[in-house]
PDB file of N, CA and C in Angstrom:
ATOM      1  N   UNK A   1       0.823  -1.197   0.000  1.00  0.00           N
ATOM      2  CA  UNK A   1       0.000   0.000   0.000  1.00  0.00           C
ATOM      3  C   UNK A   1       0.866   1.260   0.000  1.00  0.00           C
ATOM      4  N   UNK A   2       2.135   0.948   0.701  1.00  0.00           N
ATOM      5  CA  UNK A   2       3.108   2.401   1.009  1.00  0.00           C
ATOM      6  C   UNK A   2       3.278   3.064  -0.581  1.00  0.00           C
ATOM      7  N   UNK A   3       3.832   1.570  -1.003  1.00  0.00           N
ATOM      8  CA  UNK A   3       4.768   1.478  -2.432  1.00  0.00           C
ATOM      9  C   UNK A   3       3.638   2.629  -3.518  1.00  0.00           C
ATOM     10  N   UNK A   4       1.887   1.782  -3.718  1.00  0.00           N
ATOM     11  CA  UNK A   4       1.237   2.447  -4.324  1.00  0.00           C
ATOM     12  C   UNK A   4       0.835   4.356  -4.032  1.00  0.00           C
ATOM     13  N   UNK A   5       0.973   4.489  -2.664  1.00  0.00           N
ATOM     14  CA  UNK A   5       1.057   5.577  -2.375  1.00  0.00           C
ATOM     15  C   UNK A   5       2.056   6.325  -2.957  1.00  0.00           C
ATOM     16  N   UNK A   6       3.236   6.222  -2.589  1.00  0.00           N
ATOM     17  CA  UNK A   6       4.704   6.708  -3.321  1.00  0.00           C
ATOM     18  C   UNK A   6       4.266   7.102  -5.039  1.00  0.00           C
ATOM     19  N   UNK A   7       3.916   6.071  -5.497  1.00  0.00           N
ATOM     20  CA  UNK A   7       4.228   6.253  -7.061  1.00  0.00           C
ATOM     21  C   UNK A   7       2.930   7.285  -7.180  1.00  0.00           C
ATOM     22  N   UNK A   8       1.596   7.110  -6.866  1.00  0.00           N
ATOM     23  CA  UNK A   8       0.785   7.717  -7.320  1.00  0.00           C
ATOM     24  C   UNK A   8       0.951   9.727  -6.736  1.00  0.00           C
ATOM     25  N   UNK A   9       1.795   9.419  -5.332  1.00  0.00           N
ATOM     26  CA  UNK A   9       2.306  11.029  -5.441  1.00  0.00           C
ATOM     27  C   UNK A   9       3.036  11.527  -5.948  1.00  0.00           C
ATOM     28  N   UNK A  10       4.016  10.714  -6.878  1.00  0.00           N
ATOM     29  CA  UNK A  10       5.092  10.702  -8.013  1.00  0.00           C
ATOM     30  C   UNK A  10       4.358  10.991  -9.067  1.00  0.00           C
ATOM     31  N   UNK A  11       3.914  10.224  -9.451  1.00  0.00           N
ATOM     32  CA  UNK A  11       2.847  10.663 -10.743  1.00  0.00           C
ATOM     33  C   UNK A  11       2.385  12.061 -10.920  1.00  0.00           C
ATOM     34  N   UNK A  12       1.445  12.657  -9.812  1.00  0.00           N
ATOM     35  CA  UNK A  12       0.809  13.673  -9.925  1.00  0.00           C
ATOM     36  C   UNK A  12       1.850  14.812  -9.969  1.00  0.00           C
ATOM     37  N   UNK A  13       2.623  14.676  -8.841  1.00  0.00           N
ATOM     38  CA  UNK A  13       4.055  15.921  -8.984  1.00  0.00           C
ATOM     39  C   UNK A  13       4.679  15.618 -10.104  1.00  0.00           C
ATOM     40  N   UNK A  14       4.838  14.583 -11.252  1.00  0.00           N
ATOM     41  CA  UNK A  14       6.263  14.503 -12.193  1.00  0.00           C
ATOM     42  C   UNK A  14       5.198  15.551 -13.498  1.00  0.00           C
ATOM     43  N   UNK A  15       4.125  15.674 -13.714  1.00  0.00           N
ATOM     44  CA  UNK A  15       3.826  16.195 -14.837  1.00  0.00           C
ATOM     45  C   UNK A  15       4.325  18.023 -14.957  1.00  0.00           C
ATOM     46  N   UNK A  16       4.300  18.170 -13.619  1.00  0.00           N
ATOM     47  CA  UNK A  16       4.955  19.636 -13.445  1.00  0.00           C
ATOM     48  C   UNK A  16       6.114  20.233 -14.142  1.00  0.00           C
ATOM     49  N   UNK A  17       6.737  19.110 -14.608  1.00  0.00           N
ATOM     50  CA  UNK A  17       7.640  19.530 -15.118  1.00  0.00           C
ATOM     51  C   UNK A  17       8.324  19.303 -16.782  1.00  0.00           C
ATOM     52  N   UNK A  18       6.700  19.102 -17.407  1.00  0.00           N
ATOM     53  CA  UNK A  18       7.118  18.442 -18.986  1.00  0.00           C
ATOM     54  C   UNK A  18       6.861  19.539 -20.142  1.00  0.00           C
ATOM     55  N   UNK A  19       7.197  19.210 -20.718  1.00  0.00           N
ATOM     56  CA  UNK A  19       7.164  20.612 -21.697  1.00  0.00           C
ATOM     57  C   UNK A  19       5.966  20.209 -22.548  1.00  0.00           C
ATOM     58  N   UNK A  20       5.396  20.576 -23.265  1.00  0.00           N
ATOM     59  CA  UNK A  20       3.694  20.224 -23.455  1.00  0.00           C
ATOM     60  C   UNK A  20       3.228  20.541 -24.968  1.00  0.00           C
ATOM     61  N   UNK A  21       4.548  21.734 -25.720  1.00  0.00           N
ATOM     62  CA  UNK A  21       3.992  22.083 -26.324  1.00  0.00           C
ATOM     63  C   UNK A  21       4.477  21.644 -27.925  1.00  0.00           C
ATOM     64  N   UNK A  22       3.888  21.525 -28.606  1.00  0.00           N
ATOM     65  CA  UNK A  22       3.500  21.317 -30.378  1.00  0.00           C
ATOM     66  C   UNK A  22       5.035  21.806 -30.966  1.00  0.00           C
ATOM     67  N   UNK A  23       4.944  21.764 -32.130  1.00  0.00           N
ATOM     68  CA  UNK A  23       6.465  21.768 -32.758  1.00  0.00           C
ATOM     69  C   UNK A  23       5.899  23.216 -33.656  1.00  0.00           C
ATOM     70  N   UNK A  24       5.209  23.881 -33.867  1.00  0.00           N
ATOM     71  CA  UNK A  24       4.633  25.177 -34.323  1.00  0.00           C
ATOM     72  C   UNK A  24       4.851  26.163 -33.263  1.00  0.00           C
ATOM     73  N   UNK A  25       4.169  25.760 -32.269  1.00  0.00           N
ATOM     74  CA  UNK A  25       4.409  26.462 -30.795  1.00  0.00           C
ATOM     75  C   UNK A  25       5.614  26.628 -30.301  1.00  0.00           C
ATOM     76  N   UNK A  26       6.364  25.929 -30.445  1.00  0.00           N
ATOM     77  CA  UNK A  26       7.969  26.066 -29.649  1.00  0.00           C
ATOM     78  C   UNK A  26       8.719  26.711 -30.667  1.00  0.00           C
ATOM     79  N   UNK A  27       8.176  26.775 -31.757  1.00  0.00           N
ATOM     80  CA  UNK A  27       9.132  27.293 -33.279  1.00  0.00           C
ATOM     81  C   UNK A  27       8.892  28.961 -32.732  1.00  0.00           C
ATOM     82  N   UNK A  28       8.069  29.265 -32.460  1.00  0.00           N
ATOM     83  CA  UNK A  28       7.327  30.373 -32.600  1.00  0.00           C
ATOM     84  C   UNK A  28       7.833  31.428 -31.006  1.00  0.00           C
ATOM     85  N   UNK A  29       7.664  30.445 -30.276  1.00  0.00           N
ATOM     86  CA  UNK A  29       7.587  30.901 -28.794  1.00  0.00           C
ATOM     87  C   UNK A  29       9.532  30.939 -28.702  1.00  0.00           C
ATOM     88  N   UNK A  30      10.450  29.998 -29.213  1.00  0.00           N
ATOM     89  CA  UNK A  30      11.280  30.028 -28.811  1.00  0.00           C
ATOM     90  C   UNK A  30      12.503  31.662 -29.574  1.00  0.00           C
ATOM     91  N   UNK A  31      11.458  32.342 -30.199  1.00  0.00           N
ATOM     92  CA  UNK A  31      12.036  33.442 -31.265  1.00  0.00           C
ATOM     93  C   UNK A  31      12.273  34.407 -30.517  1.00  0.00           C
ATOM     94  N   UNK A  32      11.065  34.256 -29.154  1.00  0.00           N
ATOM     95  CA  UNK A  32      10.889  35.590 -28.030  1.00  0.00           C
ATOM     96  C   UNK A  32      11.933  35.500 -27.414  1.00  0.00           C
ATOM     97  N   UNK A  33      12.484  36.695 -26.524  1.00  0.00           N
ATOM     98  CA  UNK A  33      12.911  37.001 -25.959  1.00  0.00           C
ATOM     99  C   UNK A  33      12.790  36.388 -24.351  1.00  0.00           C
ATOM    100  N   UNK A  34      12.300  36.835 -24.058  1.00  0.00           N
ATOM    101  CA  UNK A  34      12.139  36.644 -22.599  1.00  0.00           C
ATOM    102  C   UNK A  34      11.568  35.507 -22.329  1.00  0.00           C
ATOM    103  N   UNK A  35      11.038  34.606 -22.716  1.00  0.00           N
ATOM    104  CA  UNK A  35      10.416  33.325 -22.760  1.00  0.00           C
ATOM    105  C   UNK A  35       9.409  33.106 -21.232  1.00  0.00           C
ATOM    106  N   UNK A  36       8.826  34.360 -20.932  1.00  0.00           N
ATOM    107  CA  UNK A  36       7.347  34.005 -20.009  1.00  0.00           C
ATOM    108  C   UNK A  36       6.360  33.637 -21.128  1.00  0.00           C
ATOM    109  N   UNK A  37       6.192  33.925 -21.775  1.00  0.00           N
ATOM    110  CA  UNK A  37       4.613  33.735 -22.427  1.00  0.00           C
ATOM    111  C   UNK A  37       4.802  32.241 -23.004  1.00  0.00           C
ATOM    112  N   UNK A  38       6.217  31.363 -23.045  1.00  0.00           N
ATOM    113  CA  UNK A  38       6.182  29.915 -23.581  1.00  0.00           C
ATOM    114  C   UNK A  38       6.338  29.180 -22.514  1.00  0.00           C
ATOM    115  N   UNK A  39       6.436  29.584 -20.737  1.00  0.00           N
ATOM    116  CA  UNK A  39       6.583  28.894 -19.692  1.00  0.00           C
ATOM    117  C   UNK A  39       4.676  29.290 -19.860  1.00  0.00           C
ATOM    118  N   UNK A  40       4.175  30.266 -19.849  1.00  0.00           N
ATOM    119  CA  UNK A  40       2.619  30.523 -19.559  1.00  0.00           C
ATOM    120  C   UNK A  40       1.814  29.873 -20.341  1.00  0.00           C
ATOM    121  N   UNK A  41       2.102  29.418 -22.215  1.00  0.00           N
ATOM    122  CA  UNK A  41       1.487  28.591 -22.744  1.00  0.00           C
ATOM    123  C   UNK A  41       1.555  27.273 -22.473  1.00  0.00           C
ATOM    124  N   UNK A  42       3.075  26.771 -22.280  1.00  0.00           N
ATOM    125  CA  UNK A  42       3.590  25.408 -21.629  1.00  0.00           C
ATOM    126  C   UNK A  42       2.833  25.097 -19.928  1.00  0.00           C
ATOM    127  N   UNK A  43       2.755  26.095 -19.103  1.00  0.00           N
ATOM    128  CA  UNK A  43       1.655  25.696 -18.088  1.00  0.00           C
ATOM    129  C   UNK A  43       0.440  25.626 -18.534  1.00  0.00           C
ATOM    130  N   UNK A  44      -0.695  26.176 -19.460  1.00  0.00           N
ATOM    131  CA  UNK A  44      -1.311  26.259 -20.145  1.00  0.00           C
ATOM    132  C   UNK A  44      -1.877  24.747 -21.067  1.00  0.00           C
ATOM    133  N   UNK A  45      -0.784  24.293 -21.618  1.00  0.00           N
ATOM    134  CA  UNK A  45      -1.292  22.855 -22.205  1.00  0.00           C
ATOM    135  C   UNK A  45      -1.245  21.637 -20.972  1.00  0.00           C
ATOM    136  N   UNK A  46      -0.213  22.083 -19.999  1.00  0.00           N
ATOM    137  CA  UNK A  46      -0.175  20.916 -19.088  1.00  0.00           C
ATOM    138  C   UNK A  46      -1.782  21.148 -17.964  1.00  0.00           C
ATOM    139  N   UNK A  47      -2.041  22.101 -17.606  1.00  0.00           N
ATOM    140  CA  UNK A  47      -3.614  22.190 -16.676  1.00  0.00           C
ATOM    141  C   UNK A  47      -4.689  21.800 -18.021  1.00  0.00           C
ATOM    142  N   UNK A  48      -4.531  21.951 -18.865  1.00  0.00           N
ATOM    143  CA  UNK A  48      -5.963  21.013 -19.656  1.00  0.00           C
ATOM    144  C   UNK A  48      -5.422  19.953 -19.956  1.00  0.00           C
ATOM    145  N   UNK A  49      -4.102  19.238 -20.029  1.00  0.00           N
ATOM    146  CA  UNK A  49      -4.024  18.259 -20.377  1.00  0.00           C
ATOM    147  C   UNK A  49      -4.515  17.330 -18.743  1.00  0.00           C
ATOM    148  N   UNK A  50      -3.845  18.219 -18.401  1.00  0.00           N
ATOM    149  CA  UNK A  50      -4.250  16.928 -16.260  1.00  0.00           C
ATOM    150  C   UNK A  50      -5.759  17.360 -15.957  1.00  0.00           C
ATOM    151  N   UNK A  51      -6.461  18.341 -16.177  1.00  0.00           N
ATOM    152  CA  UNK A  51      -7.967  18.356 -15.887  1.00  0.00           C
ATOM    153  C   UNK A  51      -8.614  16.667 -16.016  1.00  0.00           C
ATOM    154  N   UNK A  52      -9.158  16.507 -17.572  1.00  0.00           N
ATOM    155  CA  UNK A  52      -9.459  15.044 -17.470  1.00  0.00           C
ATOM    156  C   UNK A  52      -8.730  13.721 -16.926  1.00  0.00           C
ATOM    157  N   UNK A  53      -7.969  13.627 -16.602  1.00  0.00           N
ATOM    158  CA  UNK A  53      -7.616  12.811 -16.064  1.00  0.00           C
ATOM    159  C   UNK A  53      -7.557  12.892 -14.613  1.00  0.00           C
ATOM    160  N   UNK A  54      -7.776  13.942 -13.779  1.00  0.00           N
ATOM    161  CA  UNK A  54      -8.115  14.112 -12.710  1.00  0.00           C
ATOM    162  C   UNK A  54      -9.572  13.816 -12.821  1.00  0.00           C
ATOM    163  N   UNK A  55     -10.151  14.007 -13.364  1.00  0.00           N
ATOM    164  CA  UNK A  55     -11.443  13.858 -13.502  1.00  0.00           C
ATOM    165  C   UNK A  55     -12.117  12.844 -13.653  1.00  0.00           C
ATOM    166  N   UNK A  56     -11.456  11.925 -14.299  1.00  0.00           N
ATOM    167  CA  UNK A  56     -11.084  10.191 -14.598  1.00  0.00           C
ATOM    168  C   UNK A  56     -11.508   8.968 -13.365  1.00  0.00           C
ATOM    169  N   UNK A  57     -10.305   9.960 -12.379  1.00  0.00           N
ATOM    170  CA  UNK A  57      -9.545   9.390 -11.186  1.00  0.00           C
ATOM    171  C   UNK A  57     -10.639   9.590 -10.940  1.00  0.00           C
ATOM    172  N   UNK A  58     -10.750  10.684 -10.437  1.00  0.00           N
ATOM    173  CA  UNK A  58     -12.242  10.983  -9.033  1.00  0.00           C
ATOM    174  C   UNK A  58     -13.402  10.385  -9.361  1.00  0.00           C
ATOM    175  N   UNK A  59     -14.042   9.684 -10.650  1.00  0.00           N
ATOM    176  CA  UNK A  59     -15.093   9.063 -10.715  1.00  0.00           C
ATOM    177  C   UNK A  59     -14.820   7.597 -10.674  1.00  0.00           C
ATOM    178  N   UNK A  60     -13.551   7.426 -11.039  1.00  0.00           N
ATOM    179  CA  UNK A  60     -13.055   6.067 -10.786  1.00  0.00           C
ATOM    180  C   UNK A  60     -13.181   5.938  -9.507  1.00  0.00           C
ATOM    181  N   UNK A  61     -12.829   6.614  -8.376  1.00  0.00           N
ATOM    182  CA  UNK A  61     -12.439   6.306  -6.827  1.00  0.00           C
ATOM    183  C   UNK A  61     -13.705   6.253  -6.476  1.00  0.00           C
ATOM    184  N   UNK A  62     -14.813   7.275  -6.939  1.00  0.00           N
ATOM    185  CA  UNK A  62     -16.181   6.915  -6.345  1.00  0.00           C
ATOM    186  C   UNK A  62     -17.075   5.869  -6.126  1.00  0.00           C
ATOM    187  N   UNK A  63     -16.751   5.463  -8.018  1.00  0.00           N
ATOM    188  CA  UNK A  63     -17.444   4.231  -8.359  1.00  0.00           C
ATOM    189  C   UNK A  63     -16.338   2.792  -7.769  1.00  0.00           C
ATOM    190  N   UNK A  64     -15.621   2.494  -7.448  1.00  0.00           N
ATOM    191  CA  UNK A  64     -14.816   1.547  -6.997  1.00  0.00           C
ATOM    192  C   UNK A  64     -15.226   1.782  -5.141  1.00  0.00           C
ATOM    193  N   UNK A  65     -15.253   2.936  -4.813  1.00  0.00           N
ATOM    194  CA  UNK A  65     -15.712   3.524  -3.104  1.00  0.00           C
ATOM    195  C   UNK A  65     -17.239   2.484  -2.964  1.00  0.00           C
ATOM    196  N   UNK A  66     -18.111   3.142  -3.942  1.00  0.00           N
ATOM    197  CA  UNK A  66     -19.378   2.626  -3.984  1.00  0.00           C
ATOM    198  C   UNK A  66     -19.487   1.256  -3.982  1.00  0.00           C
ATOM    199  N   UNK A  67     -18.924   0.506  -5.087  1.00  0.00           N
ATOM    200  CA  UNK A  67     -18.579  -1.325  -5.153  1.00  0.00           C
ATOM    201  C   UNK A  67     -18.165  -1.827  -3.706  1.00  0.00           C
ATOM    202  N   UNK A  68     -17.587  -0.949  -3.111  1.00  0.00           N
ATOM    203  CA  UNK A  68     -17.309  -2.248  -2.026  1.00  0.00           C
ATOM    204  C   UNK A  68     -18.113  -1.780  -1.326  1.00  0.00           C
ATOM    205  N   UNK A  69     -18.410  -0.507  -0.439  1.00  0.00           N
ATOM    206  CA  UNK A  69     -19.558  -0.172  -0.136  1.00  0.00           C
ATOM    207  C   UNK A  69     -20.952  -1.269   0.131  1.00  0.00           C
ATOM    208  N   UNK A  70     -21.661  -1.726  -1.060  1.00  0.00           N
ATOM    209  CA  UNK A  70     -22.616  -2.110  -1.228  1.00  0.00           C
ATOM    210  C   UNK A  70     -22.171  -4.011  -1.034  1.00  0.00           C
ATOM    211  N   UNK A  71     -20.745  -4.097  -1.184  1.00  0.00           N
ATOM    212  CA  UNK A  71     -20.429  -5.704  -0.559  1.00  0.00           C
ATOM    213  C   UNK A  71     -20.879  -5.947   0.780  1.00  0.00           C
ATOM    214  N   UNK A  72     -20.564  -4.975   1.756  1.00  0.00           N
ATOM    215  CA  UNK A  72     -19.784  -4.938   2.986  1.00  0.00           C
ATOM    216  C   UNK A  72     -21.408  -5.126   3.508  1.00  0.00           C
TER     217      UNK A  72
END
């Protein structure tokens, strides 16, 4: 149970740090100067990319909560 704990708080913290964006987008973004607005689009694809899948999880945990629930 520890082990599954570990990885699944690994999981959620490792996406923080991936670069997210398209090969148009980085062509484009990497021309600027100051490079906030390609860390702000790059945070930008990573919060809609983790929305659904957070979203995934939490109906998964409900409906699996509920199953045993109704064993017991």
């Amino acid at each position: 149970m520890k082990s599954k704990l570990i990885f699944l708080l690994f999981s959620l913290l490792y996406f923080l740090e991936t670069n997210a964006q398209c090969a148009m987008c980085r062509a484009v973004l990497e021309s600027e100067e100051g490079q906030s607005t390609a860390e702000g689009i790059n945070n930008g694809i990573v919060y809609l990319m983790a929305i659904p899948y957070i979203l995934v999880a939490g109906m998964g945990y409900f409906i699996y909560r509920k199953f045993f629930k109704l064993k017991k």
